[in-house]
PDB file of N, CA and C in Angstrom:
ATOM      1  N   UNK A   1       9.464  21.651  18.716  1.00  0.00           N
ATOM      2  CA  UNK A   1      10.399  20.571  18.945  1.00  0.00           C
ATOM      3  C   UNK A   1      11.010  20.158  17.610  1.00  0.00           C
ATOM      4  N   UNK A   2      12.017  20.268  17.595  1.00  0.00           N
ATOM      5  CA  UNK A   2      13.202  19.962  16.340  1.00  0.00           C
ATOM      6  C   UNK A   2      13.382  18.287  16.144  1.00  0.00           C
ATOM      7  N   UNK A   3      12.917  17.940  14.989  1.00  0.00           N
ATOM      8  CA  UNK A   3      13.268  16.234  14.618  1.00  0.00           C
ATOM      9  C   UNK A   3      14.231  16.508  13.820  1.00  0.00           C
ATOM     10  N   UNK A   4      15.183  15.688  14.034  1.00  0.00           N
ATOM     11  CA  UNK A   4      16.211  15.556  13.737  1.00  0.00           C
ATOM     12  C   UNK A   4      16.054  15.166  11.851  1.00  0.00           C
ATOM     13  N   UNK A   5      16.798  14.735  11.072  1.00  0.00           N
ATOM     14  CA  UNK A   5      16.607  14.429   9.579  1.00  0.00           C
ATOM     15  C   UNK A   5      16.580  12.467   9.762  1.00  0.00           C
ATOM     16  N   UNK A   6      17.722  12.210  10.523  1.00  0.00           N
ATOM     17  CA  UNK A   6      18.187  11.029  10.461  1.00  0.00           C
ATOM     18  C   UNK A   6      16.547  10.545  11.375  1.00  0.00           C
ATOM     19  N   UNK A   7      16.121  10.716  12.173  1.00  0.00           N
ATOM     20  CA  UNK A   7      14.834  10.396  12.777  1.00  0.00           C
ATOM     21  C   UNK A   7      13.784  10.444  11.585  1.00  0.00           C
ATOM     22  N   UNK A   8      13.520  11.501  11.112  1.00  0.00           N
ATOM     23  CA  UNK A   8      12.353  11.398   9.968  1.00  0.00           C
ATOM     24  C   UNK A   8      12.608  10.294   9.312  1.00  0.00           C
ATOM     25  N   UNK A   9      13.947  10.383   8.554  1.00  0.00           N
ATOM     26  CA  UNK A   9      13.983   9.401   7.313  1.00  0.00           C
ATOM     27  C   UNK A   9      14.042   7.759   8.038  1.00  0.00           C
ATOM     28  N   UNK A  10      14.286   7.440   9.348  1.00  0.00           N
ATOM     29  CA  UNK A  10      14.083   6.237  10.373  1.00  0.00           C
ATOM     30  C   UNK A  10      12.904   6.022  10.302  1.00  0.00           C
ATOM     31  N   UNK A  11      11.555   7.147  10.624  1.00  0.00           N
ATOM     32  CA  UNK A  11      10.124   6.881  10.699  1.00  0.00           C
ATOM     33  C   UNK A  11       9.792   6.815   9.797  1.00  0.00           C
ATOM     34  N   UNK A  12       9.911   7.115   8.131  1.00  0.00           N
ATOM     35  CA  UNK A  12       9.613   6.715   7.000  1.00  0.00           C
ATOM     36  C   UNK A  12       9.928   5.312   6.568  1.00  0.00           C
ATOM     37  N   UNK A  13      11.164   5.116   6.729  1.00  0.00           N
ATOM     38  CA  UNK A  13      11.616   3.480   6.914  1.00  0.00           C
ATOM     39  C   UNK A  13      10.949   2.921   7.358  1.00  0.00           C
ATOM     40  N   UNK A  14      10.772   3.283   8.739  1.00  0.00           N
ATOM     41  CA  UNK A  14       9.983   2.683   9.650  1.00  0.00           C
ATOM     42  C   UNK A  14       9.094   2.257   9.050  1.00  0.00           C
ATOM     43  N   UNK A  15       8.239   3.017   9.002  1.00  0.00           N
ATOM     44  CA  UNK A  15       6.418   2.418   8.427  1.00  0.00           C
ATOM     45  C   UNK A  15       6.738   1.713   7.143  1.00  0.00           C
ATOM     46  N   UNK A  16       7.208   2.172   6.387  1.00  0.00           N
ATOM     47  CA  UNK A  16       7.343   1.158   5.009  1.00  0.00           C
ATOM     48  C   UNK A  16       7.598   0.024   5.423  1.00  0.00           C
ATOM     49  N   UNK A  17       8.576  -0.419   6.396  1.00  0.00           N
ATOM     50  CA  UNK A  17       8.696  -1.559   6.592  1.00  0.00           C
ATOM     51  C   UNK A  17       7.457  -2.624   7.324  1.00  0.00           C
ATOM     52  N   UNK A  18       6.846  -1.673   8.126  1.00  0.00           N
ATOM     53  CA  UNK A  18       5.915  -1.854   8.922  1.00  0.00           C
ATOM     54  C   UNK A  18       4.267  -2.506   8.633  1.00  0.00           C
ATOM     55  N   UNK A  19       4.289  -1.509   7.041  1.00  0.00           N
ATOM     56  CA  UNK A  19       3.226  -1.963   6.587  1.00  0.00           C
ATOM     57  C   UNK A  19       3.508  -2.942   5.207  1.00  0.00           C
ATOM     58  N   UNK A  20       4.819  -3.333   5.385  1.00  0.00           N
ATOM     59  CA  UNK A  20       4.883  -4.779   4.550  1.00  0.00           C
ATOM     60  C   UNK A  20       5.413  -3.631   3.279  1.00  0.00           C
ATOM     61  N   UNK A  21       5.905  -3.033   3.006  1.00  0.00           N
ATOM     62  CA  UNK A  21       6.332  -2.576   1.401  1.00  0.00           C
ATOM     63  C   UNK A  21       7.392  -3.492   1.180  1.00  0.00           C
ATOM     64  N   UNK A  22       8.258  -3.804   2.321  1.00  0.00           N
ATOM     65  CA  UNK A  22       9.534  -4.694   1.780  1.00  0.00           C
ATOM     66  C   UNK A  22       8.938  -5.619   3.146  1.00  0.00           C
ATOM     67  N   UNK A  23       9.388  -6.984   1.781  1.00  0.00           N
ATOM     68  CA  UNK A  23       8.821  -8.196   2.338  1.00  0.00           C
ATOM     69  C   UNK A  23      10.339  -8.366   3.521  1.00  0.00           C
ATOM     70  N   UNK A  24       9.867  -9.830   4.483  1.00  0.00           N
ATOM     71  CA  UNK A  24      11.078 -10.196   5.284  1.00  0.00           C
ATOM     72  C   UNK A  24      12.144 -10.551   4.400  1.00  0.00           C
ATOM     73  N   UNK A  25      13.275 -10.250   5.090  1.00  0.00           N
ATOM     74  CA  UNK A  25      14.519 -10.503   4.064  1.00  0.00           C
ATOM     75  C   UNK A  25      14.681  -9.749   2.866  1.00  0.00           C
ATOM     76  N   UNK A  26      14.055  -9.037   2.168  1.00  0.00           N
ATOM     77  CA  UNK A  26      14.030  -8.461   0.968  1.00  0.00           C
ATOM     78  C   UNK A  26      15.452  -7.412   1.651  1.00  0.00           C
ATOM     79  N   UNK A  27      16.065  -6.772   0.785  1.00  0.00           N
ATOM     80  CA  UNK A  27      17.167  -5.815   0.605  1.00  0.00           C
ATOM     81  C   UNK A  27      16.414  -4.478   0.542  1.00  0.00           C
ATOM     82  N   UNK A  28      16.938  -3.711   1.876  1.00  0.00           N
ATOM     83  CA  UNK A  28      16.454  -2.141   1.359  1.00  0.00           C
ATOM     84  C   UNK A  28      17.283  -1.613   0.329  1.00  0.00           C
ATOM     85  N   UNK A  29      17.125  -0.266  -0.344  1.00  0.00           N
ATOM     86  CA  UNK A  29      17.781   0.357  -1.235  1.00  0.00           C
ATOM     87  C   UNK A  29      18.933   0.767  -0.677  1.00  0.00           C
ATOM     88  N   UNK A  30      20.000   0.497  -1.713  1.00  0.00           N
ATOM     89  CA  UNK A  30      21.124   1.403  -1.722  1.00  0.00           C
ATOM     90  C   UNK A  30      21.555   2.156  -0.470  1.00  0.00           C
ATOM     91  N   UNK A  31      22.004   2.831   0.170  1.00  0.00           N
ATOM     92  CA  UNK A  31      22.055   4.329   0.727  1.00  0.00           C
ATOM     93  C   UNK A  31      22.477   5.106  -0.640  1.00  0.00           C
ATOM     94  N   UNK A  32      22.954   4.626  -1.407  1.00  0.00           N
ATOM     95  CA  UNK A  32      22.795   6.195  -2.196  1.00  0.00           C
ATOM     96  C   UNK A  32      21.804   6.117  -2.570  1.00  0.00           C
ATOM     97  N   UNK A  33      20.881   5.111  -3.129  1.00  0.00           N
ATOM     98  CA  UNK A  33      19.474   5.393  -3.611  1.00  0.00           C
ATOM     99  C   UNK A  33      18.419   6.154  -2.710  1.00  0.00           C
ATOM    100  N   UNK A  34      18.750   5.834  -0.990  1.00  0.00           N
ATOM    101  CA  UNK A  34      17.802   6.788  -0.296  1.00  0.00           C
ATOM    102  C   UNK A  34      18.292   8.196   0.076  1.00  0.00           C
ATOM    103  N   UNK A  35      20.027   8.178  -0.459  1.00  0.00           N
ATOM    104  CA  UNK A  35      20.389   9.915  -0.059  1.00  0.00           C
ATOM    105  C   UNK A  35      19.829  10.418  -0.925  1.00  0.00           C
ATOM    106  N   UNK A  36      19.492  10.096  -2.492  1.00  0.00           N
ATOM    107  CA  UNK A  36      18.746  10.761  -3.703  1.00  0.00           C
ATOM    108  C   UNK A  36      17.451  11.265  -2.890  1.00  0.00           C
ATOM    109  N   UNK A  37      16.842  10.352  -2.823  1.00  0.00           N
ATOM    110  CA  UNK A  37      15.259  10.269  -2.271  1.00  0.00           C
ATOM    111  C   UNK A  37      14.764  10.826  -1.637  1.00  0.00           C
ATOM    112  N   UNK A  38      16.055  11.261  -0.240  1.00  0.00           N
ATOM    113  CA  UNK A  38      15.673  12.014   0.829  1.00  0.00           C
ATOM    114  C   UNK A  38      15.945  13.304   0.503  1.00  0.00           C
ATOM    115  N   UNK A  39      17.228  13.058  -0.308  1.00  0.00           N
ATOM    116  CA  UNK A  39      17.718  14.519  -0.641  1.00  0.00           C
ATOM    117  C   UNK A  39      19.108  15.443   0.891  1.00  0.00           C
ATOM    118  N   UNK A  40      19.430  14.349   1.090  1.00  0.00           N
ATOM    119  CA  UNK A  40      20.217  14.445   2.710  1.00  0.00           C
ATOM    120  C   UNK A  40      21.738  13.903   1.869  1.00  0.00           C
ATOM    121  N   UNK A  41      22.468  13.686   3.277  1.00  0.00           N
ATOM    122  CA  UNK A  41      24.104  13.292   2.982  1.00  0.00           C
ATOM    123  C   UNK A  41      23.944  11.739   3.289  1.00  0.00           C
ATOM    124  N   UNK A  42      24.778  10.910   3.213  1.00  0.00           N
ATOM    125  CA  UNK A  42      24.960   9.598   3.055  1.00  0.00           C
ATOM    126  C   UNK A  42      24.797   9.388   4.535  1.00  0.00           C
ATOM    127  N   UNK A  43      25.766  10.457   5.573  1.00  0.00           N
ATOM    128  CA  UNK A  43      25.549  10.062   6.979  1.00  0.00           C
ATOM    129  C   UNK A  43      24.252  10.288   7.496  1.00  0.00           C
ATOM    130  N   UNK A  44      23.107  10.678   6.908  1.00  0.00           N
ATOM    131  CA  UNK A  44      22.363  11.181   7.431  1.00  0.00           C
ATOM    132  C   UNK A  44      21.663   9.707   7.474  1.00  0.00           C
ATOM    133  N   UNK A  45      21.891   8.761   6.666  1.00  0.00           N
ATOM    134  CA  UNK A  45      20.568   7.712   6.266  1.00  0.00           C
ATOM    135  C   UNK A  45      21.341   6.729   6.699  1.00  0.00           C
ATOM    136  N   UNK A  46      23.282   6.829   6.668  1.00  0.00           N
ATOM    137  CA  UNK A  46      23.173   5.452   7.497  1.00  0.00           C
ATOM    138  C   UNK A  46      22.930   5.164   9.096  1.00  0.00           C
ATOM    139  N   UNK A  47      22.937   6.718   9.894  1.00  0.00           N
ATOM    140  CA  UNK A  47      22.584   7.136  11.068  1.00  0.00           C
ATOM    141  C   UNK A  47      20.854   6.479  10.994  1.00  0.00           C
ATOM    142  N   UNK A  48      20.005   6.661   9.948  1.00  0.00           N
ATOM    143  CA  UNK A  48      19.178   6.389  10.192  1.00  0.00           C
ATOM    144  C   UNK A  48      18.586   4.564  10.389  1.00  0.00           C
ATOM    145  N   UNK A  49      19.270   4.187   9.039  1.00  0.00           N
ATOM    146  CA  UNK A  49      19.306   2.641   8.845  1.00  0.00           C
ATOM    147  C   UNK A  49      20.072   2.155  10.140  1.00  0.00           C
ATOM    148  N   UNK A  50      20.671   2.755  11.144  1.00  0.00           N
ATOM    149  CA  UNK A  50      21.259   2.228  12.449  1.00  0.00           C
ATOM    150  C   UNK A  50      20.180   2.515  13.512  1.00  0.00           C
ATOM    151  N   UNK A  51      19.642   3.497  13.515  1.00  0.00           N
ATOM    152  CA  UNK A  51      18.478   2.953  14.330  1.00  0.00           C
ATOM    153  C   UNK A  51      17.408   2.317  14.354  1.00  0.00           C
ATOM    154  N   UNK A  52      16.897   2.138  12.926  1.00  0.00           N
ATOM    155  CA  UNK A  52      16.409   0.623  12.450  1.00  0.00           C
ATOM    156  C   UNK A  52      17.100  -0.324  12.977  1.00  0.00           C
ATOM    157  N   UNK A  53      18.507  -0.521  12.734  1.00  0.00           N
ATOM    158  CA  UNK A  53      19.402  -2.040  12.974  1.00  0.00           C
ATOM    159  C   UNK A  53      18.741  -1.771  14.821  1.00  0.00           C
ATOM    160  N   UNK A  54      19.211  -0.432  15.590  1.00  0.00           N
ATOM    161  CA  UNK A  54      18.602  -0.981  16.847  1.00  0.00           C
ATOM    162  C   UNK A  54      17.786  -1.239  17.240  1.00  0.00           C
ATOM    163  N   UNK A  55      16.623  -0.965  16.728  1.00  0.00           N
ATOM    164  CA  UNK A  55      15.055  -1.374  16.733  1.00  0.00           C
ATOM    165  C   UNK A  55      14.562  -3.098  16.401  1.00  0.00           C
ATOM    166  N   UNK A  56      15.765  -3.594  15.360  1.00  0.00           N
ATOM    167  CA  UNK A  56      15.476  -5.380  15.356  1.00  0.00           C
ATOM    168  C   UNK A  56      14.194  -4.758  14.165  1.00  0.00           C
ATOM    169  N   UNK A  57      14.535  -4.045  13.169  1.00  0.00           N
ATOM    170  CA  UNK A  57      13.825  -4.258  12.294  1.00  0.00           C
ATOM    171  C   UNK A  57      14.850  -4.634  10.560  1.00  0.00           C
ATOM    172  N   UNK A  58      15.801  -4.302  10.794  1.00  0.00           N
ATOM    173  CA  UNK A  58      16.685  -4.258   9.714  1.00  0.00           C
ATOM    174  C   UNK A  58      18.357  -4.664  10.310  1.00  0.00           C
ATOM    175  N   UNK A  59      18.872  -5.553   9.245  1.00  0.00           N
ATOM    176  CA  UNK A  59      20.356  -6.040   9.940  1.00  0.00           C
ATOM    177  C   UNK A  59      21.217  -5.693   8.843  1.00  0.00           C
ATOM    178  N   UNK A  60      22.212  -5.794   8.967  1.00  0.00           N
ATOM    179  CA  UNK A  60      23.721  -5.226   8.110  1.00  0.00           C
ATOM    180  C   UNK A  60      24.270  -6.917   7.676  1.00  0.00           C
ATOM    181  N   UNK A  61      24.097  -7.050   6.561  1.00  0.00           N
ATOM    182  CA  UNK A  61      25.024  -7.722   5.779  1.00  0.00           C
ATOM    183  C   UNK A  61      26.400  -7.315   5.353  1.00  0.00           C
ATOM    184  N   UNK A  62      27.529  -6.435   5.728  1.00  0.00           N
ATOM    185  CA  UNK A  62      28.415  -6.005   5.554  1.00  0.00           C
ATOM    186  C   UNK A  62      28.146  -5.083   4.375  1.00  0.00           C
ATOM    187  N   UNK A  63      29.043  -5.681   3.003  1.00  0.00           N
ATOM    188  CA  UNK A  63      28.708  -4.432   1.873  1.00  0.00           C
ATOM    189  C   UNK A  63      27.814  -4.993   1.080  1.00  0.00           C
ATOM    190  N   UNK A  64      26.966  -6.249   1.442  1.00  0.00           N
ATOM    191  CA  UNK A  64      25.798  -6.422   0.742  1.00  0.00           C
ATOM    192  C   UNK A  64      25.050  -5.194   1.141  1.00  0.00           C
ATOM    193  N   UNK A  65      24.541  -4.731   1.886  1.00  0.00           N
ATOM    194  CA  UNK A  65      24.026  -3.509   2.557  1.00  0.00           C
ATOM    195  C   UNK A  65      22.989  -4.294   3.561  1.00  0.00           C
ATOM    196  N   UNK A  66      21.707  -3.264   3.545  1.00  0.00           N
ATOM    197  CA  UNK A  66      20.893  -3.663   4.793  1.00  0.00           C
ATOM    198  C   UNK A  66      19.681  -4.866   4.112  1.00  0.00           C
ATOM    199  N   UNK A  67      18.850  -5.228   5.139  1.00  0.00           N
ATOM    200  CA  UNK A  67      17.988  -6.221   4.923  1.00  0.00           C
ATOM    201  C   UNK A  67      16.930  -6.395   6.163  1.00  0.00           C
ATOM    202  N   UNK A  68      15.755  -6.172   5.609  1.00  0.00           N
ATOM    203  CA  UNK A  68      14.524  -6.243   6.811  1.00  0.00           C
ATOM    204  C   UNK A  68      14.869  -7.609   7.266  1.00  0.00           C
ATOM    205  N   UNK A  69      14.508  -7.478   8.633  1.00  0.00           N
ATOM    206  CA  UNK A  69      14.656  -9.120   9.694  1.00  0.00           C
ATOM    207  C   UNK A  69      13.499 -10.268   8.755  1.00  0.00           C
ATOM    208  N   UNK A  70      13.964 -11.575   8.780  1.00  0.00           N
ATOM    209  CA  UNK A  70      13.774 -12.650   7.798  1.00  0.00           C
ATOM    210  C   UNK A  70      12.052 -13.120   8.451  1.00  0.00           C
ATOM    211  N   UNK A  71      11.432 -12.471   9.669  1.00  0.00           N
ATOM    212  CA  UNK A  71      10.816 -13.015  10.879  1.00  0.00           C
ATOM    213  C   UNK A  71       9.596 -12.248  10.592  1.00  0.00           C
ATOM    214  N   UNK A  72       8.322 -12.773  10.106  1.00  0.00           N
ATOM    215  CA  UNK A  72       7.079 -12.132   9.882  1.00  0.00           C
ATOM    216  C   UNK A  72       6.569 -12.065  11.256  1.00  0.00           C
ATOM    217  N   UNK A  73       6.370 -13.080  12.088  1.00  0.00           N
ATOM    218  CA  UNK A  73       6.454 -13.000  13.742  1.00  0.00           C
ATOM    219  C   UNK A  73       6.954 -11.868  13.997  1.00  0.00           C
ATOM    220  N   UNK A  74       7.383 -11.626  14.125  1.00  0.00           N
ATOM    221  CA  UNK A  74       9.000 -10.409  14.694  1.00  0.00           C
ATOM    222  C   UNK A  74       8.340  -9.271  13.892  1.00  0.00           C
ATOM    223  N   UNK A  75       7.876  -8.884  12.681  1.00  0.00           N
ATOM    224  CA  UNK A  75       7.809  -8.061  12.153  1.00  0.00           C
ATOM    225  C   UNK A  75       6.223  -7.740  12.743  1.00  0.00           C
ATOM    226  N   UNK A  76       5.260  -8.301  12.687  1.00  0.00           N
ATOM    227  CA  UNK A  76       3.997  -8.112  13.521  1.00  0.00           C
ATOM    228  C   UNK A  76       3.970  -7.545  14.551  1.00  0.00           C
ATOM    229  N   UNK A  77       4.977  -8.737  15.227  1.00  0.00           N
ATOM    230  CA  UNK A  77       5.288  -7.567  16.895  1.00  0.00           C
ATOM    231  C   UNK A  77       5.720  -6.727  17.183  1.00  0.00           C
ATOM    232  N   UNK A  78       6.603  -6.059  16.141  1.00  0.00           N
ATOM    233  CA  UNK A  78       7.199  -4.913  16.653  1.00  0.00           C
ATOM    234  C   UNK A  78       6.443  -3.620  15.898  1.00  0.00           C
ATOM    235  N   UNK A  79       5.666  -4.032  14.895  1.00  0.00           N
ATOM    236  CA  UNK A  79       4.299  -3.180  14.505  1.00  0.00           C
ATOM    237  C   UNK A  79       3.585  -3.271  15.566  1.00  0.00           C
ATOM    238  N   UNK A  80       2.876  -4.052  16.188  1.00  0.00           N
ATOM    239  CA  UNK A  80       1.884  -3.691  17.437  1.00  0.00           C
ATOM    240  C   UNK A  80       2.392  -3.019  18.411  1.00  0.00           C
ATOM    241  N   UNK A  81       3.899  -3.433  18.586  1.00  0.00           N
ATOM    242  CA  UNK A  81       4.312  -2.630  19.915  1.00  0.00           C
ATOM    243  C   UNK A  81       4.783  -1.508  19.237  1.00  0.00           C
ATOM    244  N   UNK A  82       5.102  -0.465  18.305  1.00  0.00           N
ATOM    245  CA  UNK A  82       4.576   0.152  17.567  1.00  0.00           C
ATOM    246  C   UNK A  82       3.594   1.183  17.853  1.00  0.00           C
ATOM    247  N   UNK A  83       2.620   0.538  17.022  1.00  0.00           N
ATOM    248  CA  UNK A  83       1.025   0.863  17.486  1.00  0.00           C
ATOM    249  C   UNK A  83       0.290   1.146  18.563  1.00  0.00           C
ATOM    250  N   UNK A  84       0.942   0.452  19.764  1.00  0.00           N
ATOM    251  CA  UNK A  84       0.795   0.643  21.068  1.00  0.00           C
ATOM    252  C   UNK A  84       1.309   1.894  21.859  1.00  0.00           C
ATOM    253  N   UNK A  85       2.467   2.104  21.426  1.00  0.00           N
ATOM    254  CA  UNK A  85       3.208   2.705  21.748  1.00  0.00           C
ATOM    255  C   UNK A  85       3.036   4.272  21.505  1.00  0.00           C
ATOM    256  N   UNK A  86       2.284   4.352  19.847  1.00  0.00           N
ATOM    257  CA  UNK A  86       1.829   5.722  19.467  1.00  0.00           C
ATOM    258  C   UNK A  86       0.400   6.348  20.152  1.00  0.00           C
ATOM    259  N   UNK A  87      -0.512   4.838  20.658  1.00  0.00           N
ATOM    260  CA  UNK A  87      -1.720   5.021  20.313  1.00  0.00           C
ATOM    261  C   UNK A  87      -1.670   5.590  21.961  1.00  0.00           C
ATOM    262  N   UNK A  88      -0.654   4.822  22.883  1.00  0.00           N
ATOM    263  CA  UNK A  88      -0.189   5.642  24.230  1.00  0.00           C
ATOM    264  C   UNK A  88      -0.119   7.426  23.994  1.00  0.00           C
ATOM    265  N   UNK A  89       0.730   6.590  23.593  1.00  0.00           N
ATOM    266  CA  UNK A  89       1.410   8.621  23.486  1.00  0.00           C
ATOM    267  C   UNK A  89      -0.029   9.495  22.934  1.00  0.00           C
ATOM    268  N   UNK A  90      -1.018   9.245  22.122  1.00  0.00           N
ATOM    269  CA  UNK A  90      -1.721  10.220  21.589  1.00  0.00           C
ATOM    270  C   UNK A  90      -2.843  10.185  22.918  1.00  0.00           C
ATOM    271  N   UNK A  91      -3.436   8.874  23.440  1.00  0.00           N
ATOM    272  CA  UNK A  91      -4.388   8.806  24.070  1.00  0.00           C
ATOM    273  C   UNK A  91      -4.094  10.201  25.458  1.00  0.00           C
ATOM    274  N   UNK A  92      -2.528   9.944  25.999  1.00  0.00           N
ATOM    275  CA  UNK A  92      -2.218  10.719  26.747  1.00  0.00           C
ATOM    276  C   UNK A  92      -2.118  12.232  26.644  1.00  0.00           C
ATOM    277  N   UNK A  93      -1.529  12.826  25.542  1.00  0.00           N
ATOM    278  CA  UNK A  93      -1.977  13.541  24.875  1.00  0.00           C
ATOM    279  C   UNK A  93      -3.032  14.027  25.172  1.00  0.00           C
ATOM    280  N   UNK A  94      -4.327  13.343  24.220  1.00  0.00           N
ATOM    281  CA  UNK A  94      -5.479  14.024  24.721  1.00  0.00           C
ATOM    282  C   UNK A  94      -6.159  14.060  25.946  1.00  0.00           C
ATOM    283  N   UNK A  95      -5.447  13.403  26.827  1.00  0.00           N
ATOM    284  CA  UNK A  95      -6.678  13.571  28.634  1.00  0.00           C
ATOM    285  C   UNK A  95      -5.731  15.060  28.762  1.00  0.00           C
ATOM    286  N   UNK A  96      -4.501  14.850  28.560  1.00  0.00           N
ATOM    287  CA  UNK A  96      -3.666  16.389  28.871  1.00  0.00           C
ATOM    288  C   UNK A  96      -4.879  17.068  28.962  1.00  0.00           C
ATOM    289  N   UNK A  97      -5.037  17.237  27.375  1.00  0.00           N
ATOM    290  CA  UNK A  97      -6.149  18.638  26.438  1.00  0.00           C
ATOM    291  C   UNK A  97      -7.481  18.457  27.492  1.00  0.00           C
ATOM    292  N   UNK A  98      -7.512  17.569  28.348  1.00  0.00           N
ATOM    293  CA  UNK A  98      -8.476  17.491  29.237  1.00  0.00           C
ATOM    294  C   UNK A  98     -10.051  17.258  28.162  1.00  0.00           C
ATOM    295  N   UNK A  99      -9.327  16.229  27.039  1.00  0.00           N
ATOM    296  CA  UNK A  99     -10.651  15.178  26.817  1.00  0.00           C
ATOM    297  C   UNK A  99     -11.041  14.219  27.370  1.00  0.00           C
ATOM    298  N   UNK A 100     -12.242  14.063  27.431  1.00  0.00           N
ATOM    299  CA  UNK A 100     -12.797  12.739  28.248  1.00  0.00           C
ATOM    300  C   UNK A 100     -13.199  11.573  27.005  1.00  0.00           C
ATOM    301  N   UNK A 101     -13.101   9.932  27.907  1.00  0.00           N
ATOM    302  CA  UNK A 101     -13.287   9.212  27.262  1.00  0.00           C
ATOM    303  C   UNK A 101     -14.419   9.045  26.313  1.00  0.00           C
ATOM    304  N   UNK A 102     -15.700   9.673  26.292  1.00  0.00           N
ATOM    305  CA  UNK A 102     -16.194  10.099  25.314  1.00  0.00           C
ATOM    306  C   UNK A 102     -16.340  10.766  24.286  1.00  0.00           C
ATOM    307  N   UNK A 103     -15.176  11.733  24.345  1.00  0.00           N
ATOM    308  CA  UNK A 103     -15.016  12.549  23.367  1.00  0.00           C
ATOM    309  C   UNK A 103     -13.940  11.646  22.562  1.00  0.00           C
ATOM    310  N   UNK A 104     -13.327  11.443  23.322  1.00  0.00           N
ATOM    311  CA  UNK A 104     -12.167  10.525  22.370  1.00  0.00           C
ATOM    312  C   UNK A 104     -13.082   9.057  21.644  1.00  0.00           C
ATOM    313  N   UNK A 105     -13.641   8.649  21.941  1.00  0.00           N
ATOM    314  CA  UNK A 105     -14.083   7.478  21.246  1.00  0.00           C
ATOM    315  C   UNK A 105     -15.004   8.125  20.028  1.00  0.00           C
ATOM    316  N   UNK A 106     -15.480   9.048  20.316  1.00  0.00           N
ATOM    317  CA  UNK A 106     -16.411   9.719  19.481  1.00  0.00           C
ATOM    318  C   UNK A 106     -15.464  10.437  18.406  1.00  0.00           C
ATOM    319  N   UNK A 107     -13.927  10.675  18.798  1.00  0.00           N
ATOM    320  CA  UNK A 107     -13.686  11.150  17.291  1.00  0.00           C
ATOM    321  C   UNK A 107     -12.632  10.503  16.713  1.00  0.00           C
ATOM    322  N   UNK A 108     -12.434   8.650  17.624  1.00  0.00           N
ATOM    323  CA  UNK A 108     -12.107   8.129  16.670  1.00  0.00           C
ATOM    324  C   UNK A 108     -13.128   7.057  15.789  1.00  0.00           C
ATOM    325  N   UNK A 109     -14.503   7.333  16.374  1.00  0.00           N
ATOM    326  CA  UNK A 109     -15.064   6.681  15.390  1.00  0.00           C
ATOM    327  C   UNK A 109     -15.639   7.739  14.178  1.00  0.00           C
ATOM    328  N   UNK A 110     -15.609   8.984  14.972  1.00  0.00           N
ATOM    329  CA  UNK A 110     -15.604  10.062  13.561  1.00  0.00           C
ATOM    330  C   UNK A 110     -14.851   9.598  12.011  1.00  0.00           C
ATOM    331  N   UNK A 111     -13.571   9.792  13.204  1.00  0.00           N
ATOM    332  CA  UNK A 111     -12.440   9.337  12.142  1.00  0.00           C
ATOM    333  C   UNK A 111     -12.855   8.059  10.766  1.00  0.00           C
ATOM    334  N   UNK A 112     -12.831   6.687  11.502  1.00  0.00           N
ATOM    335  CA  UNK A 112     -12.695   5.767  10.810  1.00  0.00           C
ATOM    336  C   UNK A 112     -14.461   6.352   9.908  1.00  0.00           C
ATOM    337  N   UNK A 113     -15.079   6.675  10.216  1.00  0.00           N
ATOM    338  CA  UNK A 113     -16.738   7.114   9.922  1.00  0.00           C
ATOM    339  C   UNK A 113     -15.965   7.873   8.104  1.00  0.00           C
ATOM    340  N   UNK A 114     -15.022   8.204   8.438  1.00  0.00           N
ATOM    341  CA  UNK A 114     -14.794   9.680   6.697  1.00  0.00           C
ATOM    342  C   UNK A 114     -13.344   8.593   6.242  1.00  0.00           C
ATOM    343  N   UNK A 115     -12.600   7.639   6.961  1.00  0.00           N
ATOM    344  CA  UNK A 115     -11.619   7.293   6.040  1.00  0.00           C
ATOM    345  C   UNK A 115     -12.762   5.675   5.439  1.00  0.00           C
ATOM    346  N   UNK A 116     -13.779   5.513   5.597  1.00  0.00           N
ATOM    347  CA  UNK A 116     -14.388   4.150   5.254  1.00  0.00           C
ATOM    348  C   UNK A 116     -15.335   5.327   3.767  1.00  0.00           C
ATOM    349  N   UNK A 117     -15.108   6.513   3.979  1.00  0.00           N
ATOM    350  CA  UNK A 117     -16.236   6.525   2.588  1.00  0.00           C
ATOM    351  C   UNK A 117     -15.542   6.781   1.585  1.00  0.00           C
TER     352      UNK A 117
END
C-alpha cells in the first residue's frame, strides 16, 4: 500500500504536535523550512499542513503562516481520539492474524516489560 508523501510528512506533524513539541499557539516552521527537512516540493507540505488545518490541529494565519490550535483541551482530545483510533485499527488487525485476547495482552505487556528497562 502506497502512502502518499503529503500523508507521511501530515503524520510526522502530526505526532510532533501531539506529543507537545510545539506548544498551543506556537508557529510551525516556515514551509520552506519543512520542504528542506522533508526534502519534497513546497506543494507537497502545504497539502500536508491542510490536512492538519482539517484535522483542527493547526490554523492558517494568512502569510503569518500556520499555528497549532491555542486549546490544550482540544489538543488532548484529539491525541486520545488519536490513540483510540490507532489502538482500534491495530487491536483489529491482530484478531484478523487470529490472536486471542491473551496473546495480545501478553505482548503488550511484553512490550512495555523491554521499553521500561
Amino acid at each position: 500500500m502506497k502512502i502518499y508523501p503529503y500523508l507521511q510528512i501530515a503524520s510526522v506533524l502530526r505526532a510532533t504536535i501531539l506529543r507537545g513539541d510545539y506548544a498551543p499557539g506556537q508557529q510551525m516552521p516556515p514551509i520552506r523550512a519543512l520542504v528542506q527537512r522533508e526534502v519534497c516540493n513546497p506543494a507537497t507540505v502545504q497539502k500536508a499542513l491542510k490536512v492538519l488545518e482539517k484535522q483542527g490541529l493547526i490554523v492558517s494565519r494568512g502569510s503569518k503562516g500556520y499555528f497549532v490550535i491555542e486549546s490544550d483541551q482540544k489538543i488532548i482530545e484529539l491525541r486520545n481520539q488519536y490513540s483510540n483510533t490507532l489502538t482500534k485499527m491495530l487491536l483489529e488487525k491482530l484478531y484478523e492474524l487470529g490472536f486471542s485476547d491473551t496473546e495480545i495482552i501478553k505482548m503488550f505487556e511484553e512490550y512495555v516489560a523491554t521499553k521500561n528497562k
